[in-house]
PDB file of N, CA and C in Angstrom:
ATOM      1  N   UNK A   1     283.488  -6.596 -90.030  1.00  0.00           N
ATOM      2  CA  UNK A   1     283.897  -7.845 -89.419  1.00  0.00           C
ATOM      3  C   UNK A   1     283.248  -8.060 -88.057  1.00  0.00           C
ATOM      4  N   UNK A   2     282.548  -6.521 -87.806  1.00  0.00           N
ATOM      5  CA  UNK A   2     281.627  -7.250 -86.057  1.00  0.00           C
ATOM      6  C   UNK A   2     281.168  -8.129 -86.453  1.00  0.00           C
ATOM      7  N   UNK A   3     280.289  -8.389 -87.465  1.00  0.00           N
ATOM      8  CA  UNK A   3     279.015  -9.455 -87.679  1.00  0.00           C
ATOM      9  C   UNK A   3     279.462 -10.708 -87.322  1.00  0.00           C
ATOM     10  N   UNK A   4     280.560 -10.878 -88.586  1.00  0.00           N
ATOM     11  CA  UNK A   4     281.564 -12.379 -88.160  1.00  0.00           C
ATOM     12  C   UNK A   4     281.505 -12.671 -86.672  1.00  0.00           C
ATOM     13  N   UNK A   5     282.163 -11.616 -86.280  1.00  0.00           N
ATOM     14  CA  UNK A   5     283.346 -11.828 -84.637  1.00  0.00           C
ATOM     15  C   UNK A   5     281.556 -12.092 -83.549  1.00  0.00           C
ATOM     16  N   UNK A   6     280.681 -11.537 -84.206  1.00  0.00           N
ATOM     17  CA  UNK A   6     279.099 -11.842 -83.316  1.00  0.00           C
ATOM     18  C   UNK A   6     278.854 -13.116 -83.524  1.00  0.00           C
ATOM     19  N   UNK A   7     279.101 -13.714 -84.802  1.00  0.00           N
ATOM     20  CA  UNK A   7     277.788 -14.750 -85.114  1.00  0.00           C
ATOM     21  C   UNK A   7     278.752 -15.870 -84.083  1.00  0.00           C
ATOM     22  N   UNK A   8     280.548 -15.407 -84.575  1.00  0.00           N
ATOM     23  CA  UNK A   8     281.503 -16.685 -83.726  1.00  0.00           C
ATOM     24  C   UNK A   8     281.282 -16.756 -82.053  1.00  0.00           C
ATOM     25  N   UNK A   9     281.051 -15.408 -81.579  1.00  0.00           N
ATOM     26  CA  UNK A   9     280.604 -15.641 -80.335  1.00  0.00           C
ATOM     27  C   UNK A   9     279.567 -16.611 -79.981  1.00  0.00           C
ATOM     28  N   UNK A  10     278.371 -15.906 -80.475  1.00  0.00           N
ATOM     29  CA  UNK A  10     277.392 -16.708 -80.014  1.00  0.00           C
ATOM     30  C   UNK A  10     276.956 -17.948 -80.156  1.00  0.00           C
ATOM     31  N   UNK A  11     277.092 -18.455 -81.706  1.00  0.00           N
ATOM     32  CA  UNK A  11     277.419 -19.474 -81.341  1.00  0.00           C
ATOM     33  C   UNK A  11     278.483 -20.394 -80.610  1.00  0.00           C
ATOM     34  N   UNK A  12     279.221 -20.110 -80.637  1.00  0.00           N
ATOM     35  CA  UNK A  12     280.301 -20.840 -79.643  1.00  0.00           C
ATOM     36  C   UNK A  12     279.859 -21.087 -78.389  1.00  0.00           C
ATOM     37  N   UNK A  13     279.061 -20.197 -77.349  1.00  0.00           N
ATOM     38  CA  UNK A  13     278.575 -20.053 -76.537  1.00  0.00           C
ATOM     39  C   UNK A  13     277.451 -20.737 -76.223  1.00  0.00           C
ATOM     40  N   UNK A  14     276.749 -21.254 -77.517  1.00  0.00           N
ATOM     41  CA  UNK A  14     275.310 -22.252 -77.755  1.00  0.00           C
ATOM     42  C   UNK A  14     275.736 -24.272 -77.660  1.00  0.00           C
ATOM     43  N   UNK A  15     277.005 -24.093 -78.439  1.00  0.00           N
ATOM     44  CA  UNK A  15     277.410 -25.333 -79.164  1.00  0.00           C
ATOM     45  C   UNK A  15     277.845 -26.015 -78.107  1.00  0.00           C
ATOM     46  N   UNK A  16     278.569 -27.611 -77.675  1.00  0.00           N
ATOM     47  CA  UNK A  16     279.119 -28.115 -77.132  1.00  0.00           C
ATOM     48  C   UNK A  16     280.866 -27.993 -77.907  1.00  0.00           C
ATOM     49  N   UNK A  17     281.130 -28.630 -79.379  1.00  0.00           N
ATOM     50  CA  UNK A  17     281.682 -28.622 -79.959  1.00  0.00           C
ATOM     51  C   UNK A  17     282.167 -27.314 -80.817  1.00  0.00           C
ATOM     52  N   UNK A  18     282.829 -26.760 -80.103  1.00  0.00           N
ATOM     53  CA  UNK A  18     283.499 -24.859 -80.311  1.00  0.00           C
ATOM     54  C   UNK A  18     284.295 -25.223 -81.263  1.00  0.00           C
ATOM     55  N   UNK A  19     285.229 -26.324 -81.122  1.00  0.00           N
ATOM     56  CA  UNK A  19     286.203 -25.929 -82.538  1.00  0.00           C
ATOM     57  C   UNK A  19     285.826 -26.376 -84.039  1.00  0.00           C
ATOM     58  N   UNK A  20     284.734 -26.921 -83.958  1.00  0.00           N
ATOM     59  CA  UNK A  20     283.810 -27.310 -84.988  1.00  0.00           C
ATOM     60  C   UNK A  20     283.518 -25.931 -85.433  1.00  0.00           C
ATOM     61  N   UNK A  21     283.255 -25.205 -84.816  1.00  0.00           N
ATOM     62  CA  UNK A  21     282.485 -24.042 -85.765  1.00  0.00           C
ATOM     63  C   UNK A  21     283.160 -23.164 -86.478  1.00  0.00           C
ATOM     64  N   UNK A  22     282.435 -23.049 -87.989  1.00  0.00           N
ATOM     65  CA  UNK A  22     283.365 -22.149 -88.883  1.00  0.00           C
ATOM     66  C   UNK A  22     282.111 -21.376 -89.493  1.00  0.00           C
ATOM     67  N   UNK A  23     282.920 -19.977 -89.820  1.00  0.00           N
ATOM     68  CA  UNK A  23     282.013 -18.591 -89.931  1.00  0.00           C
ATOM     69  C   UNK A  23     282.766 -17.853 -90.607  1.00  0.00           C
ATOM     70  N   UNK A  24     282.407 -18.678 -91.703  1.00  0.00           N
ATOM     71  CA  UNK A  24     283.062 -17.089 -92.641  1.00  0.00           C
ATOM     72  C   UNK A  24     282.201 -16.334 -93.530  1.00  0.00           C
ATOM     73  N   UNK A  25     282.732 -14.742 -93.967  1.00  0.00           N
ATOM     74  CA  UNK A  25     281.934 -13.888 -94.611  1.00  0.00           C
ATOM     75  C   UNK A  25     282.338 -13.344 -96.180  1.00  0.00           C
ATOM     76  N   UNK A  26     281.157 -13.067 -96.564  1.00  0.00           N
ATOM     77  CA  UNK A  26     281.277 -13.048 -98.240  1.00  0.00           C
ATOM     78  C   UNK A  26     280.384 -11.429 -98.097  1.00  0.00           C
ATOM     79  N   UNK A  27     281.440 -10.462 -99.333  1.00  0.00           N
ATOM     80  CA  UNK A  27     280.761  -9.513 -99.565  1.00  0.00           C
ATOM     81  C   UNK A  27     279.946  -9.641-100.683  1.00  0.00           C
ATOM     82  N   UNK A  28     279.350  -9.122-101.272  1.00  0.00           N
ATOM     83  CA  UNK A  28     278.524  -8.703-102.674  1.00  0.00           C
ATOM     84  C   UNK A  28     278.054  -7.787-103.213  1.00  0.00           C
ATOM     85  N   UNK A  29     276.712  -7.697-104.098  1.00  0.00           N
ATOM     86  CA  UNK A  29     276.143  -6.878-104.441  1.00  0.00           C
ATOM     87  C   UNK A  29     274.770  -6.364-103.650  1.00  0.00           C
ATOM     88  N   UNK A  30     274.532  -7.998-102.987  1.00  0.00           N
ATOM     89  CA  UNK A  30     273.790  -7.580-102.425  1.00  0.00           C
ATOM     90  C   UNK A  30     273.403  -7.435-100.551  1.00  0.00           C
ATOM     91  N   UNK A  31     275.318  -7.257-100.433  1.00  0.00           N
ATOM     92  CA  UNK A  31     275.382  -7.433 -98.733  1.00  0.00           C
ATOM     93  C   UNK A  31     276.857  -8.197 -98.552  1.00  0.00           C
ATOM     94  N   UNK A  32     276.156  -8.675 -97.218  1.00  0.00           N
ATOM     95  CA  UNK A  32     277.289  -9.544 -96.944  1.00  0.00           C
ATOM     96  C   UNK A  32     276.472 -10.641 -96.038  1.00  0.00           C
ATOM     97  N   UNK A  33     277.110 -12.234 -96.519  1.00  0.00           N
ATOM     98  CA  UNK A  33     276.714 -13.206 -96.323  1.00  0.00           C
ATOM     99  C   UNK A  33     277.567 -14.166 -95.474  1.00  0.00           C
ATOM    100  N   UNK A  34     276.911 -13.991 -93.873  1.00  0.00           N
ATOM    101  CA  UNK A  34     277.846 -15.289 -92.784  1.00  0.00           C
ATOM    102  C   UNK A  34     277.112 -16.143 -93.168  1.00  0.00           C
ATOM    103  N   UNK A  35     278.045 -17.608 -93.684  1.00  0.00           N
ATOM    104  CA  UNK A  35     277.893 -18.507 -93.552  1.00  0.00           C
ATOM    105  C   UNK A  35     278.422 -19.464 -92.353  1.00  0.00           C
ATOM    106  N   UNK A  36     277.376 -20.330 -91.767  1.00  0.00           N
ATOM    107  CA  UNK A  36     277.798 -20.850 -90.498  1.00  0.00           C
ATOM    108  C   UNK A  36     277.352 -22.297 -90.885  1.00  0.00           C
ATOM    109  N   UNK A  37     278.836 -22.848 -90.416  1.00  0.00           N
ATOM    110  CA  UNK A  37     279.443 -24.299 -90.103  1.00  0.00           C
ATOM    111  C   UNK A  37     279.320 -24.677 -88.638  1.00  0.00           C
ATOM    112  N   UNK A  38     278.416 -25.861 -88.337  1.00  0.00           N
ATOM    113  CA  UNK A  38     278.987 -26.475 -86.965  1.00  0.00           C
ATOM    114  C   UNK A  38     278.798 -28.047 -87.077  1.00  0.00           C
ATOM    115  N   UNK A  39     279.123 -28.734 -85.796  1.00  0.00           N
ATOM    116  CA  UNK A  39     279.080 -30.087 -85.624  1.00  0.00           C
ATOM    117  C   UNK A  39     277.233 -30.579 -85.792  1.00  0.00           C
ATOM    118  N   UNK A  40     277.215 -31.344 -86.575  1.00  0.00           N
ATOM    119  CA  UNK A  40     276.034 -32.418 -86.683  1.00  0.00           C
ATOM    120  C   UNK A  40     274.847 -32.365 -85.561  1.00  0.00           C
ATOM    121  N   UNK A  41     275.824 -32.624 -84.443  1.00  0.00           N
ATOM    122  CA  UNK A  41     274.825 -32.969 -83.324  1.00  0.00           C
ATOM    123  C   UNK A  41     274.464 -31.356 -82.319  1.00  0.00           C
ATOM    124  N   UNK A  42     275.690 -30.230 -82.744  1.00  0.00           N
ATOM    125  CA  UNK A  42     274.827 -29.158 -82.685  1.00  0.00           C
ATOM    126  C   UNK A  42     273.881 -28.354 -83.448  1.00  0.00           C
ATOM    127  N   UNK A  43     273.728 -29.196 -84.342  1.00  0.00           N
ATOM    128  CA  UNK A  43     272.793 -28.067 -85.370  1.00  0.00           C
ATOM    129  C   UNK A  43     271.556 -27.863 -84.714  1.00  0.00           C
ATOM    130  N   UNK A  44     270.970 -28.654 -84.037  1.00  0.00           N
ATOM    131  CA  UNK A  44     269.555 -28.729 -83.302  1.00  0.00           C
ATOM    132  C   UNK A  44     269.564 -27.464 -82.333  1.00  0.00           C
ATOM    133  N   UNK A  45     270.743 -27.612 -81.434  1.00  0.00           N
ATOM    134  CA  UNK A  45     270.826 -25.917 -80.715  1.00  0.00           C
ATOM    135  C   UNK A  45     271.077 -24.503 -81.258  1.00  0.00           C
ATOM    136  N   UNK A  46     271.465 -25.049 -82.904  1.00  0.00           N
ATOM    137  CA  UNK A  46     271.531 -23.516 -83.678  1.00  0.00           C
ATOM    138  C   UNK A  46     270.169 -23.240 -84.113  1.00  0.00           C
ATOM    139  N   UNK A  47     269.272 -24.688 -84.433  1.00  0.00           N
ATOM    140  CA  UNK A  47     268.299 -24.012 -85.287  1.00  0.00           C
ATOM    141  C   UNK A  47     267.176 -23.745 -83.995  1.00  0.00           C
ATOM    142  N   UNK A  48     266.865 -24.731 -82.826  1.00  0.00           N
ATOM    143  CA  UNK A  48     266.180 -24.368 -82.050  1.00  0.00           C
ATOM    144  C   UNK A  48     264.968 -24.544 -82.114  1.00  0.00           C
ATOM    145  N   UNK A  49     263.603 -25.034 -81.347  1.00  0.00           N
ATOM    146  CA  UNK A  49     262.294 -25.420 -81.705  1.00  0.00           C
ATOM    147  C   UNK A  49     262.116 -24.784 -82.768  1.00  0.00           C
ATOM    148  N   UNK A  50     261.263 -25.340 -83.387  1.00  0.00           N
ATOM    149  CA  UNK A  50     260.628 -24.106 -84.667  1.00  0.00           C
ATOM    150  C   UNK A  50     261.375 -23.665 -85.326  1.00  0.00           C
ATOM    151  N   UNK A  51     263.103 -23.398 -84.912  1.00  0.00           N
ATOM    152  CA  UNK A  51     263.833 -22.526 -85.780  1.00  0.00           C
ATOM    153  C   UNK A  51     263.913 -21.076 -85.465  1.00  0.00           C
ATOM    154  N   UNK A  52     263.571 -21.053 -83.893  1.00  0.00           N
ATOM    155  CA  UNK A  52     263.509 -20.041 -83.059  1.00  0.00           C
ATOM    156  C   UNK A  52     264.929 -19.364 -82.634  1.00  0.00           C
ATOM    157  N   UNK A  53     265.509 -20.231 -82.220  1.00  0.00           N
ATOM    158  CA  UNK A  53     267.304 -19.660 -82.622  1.00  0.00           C
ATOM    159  C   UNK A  53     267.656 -19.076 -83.327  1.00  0.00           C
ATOM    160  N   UNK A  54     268.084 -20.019 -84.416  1.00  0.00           N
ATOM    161  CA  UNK A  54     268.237 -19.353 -85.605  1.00  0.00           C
ATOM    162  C   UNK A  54     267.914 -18.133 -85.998  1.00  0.00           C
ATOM    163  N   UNK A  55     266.146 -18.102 -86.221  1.00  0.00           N
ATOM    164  CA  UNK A  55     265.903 -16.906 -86.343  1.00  0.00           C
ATOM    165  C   UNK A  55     266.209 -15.561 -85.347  1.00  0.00           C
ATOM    166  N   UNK A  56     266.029 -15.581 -84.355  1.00  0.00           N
ATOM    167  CA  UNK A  56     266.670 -14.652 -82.841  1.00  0.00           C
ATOM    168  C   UNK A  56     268.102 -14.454 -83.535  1.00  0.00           C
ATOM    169  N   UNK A  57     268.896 -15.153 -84.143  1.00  0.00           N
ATOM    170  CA  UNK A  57     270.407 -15.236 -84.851  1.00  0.00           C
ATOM    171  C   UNK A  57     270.380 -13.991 -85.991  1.00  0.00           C
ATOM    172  N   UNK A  58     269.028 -14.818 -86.358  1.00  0.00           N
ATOM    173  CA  UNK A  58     269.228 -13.654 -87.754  1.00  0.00           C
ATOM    174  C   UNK A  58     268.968 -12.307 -87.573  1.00  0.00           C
ATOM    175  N   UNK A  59     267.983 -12.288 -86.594  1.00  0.00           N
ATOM    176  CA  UNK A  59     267.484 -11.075 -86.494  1.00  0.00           C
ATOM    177  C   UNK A  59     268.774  -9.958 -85.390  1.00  0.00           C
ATOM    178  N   UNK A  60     269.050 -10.229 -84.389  1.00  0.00           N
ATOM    179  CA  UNK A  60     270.373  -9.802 -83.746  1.00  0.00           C
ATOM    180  C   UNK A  60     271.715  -9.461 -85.090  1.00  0.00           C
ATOM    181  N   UNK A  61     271.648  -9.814 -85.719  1.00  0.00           N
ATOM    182  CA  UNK A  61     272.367 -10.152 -86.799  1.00  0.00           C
ATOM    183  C   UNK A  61     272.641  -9.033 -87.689  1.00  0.00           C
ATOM    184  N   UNK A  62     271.359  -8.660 -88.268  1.00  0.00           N
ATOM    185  CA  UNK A  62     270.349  -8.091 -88.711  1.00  0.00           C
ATOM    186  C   UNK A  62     270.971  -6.516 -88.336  1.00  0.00           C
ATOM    187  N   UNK A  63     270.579  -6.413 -86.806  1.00  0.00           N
ATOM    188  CA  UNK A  63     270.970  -5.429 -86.275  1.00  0.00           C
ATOM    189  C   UNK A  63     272.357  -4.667 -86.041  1.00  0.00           C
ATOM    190  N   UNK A  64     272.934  -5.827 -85.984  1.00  0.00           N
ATOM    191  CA  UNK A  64     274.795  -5.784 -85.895  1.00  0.00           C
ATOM    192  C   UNK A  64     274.779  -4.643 -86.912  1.00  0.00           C
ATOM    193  N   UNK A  65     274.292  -5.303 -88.860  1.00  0.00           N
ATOM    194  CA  UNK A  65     274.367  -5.061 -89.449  1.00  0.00           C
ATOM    195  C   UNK A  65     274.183  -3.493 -89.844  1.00  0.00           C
ATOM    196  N   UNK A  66     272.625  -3.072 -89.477  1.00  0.00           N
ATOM    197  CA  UNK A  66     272.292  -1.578 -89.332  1.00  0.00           C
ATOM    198  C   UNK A  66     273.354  -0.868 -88.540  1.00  0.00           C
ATOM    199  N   UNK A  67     273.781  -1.015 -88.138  1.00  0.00           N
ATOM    200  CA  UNK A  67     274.869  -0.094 -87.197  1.00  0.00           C
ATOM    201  C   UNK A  67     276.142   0.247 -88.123  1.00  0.00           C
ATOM    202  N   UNK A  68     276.306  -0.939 -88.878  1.00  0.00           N
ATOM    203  CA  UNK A  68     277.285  -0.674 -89.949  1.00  0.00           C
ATOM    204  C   UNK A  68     277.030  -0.142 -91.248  1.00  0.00           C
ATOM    205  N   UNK A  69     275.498   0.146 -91.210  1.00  0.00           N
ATOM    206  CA  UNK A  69     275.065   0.419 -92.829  1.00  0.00           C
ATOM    207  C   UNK A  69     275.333  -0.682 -94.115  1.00  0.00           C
ATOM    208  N   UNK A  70     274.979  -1.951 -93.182  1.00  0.00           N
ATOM    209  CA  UNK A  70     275.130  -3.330 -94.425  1.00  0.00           C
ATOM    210  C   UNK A  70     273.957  -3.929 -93.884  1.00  0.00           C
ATOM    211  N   UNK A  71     273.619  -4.716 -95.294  1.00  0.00           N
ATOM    212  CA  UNK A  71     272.629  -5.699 -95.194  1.00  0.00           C
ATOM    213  C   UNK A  71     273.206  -7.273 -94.561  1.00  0.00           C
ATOM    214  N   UNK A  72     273.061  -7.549 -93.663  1.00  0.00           N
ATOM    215  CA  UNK A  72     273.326  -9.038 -93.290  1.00  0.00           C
ATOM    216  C   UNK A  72     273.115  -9.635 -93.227  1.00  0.00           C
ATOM    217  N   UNK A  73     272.974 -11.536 -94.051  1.00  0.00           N
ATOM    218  CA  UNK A  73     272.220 -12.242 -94.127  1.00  0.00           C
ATOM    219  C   UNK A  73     273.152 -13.361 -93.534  1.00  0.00           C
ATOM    220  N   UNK A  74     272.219 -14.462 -92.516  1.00  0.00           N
ATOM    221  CA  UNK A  74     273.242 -15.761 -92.487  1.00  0.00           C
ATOM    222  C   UNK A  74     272.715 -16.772 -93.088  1.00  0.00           C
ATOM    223  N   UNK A  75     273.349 -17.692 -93.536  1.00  0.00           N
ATOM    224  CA  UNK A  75     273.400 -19.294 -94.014  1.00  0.00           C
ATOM    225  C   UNK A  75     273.849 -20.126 -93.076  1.00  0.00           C
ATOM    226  N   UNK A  76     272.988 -20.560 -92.976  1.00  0.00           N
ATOM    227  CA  UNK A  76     273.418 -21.967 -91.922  1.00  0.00           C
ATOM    228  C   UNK A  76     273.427 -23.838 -92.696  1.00  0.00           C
ATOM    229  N   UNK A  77     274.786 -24.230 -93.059  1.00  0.00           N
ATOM    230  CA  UNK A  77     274.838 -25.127 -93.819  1.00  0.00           C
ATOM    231  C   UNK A  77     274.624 -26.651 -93.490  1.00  0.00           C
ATOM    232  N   UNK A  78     273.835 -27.859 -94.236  1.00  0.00           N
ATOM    233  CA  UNK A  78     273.493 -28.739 -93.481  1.00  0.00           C
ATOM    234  C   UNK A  78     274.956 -29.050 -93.323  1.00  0.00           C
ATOM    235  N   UNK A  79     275.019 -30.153 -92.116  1.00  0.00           N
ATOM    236  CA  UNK A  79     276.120 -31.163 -91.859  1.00  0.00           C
ATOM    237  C   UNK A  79     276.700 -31.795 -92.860  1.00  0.00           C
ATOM    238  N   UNK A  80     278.199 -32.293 -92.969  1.00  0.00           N
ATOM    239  CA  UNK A  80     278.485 -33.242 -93.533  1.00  0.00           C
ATOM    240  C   UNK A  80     277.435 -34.464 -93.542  1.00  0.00           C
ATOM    241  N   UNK A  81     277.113 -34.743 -94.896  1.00  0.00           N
ATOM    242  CA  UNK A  81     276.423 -36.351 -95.029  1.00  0.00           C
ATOM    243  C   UNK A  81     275.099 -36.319 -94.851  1.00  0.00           C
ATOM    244  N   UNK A  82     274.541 -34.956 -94.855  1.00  0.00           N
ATOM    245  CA  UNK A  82     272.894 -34.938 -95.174  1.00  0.00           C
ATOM    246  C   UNK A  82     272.627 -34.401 -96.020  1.00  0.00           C
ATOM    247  N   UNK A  83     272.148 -34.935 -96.640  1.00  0.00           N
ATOM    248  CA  UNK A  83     271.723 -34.126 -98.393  1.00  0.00           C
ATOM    249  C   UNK A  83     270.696 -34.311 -98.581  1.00  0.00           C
ATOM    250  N   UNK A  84     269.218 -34.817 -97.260  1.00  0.00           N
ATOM    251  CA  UNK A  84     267.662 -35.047 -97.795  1.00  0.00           C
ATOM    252  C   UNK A  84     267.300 -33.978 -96.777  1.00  0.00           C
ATOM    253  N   UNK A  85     267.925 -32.855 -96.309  1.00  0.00           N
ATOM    254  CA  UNK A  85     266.949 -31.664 -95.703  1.00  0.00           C
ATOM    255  C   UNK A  85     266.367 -32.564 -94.081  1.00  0.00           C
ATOM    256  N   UNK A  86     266.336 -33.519 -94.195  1.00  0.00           N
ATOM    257  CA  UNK A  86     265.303 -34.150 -92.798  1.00  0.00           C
ATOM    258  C   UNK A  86     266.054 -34.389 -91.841  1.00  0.00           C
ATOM    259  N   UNK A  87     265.349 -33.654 -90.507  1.00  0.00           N
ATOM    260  CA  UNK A  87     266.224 -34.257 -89.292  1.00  0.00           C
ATOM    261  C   UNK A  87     266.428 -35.617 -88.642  1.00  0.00           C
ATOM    262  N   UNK A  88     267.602 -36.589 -88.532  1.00  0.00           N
ATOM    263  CA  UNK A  88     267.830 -37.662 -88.465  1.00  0.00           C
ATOM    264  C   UNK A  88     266.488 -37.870 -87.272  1.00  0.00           C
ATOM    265  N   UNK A  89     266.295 -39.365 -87.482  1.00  0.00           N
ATOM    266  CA  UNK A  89     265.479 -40.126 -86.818  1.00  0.00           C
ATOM    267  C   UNK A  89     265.956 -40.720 -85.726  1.00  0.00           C
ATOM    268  N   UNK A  90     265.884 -40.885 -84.934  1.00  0.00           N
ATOM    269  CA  UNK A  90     266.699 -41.362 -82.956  1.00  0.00           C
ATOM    270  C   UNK A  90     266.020 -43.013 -82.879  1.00  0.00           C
ATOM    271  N   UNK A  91     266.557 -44.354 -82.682  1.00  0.00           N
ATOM    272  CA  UNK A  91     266.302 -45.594 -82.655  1.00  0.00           C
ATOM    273  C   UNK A  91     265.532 -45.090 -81.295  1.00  0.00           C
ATOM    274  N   UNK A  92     264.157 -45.590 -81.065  1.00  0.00           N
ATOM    275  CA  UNK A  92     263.160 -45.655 -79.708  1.00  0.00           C
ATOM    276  C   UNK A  92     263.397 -46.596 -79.066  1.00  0.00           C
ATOM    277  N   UNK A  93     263.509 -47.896 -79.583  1.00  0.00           N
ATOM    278  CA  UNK A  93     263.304 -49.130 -79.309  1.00  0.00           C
ATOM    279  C   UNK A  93     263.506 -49.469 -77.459  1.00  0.00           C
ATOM    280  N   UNK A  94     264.954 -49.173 -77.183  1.00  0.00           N
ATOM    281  CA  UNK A  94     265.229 -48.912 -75.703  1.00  0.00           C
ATOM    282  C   UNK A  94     264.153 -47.938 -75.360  1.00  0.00           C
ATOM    283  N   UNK A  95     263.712 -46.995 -75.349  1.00  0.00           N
ATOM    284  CA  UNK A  95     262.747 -46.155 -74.831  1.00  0.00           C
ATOM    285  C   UNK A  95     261.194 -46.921 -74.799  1.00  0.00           C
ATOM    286  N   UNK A  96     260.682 -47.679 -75.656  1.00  0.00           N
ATOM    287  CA  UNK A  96     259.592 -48.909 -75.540  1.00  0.00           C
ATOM    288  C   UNK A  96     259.694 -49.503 -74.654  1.00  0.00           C
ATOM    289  N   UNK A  97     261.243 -50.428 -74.586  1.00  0.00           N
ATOM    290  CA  UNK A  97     261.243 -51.326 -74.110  1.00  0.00           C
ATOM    291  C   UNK A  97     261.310 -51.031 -72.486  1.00  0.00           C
ATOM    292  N   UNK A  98     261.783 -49.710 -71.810  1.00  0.00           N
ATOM    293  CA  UNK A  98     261.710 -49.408 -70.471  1.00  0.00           C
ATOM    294  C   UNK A  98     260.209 -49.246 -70.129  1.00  0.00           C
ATOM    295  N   UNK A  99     259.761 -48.325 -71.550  1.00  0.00           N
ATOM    296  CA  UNK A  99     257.937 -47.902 -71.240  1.00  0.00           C
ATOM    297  C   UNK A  99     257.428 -49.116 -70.685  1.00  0.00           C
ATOM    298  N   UNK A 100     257.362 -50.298 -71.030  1.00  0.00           N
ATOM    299  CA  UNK A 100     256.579 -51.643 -71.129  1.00  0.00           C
ATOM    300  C   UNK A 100     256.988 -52.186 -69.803  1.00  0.00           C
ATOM    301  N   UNK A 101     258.240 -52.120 -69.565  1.00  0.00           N
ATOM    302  CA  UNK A 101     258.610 -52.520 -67.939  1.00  0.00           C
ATOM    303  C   UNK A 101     258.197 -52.139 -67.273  1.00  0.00           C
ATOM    304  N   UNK A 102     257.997 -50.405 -67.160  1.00  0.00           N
ATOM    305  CA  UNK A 102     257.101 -49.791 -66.439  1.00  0.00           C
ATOM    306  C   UNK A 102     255.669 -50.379 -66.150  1.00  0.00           C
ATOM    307  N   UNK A 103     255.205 -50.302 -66.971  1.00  0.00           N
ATOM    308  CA  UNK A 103     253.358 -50.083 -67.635  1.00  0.00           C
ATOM    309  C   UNK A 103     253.207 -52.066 -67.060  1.00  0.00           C
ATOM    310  N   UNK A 104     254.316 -52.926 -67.050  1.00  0.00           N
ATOM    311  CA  UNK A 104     253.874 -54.217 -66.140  1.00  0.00           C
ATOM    312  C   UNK A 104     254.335 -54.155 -64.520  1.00  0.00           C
ATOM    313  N   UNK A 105     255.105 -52.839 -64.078  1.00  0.00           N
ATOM    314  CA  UNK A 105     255.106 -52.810 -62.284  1.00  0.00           C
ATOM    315  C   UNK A 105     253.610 -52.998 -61.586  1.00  0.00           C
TER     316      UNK A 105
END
């Protein structure tokens, strides 16, 4: 149960939205599997440029794991209400429209 009580730390510590996050663990055949739940608009600080988080997650993780003599893998699940894999798109339009005010001073 370190792994759990790790992955809930740290992320909690990453997120804005703490009581959003849910982390629970599954044994098997072939390990044991944290799956991690958070809010929408933190997923970007779990996964991190590139997915550099995340991975730093897995790999710390990883390690928890060796100490216990288990294999540890995490899942990180999309948000409610995305089901095409792609990270939402941000309206620019206000961001143009200041550029252009600028670019006529």
């Amino acid at each position: 149960m370190k792994d759990q009580e790790f992955v809930e730390y740290v992320v909690k510590a990453l997120v804005e939205n703490q009581d959003e996050v849910k982390v629970e663990r599954r044994v098997d055949e072939m390990g044991v599997l944290i799956t991690l739940d958070v809010a929408a608009e933190d997923m970007g600080k779990i996964i991190g440029r590139d997915g550099a988080t995340a991975k730093a997650l897995r790999t710390l993780l990883r390690v928890v794991g060796m100490k216990n003599n288990a294999r540890v893998n995490l899942k990180i699940n999309e948000p409610e209400g995305r089901t095409d894999g792609q990270v939402p798109r941000y309206d620019t339009s206000d961001v143009d429209a200041v550029m252009n005010d600028l670019k006529s001073l």
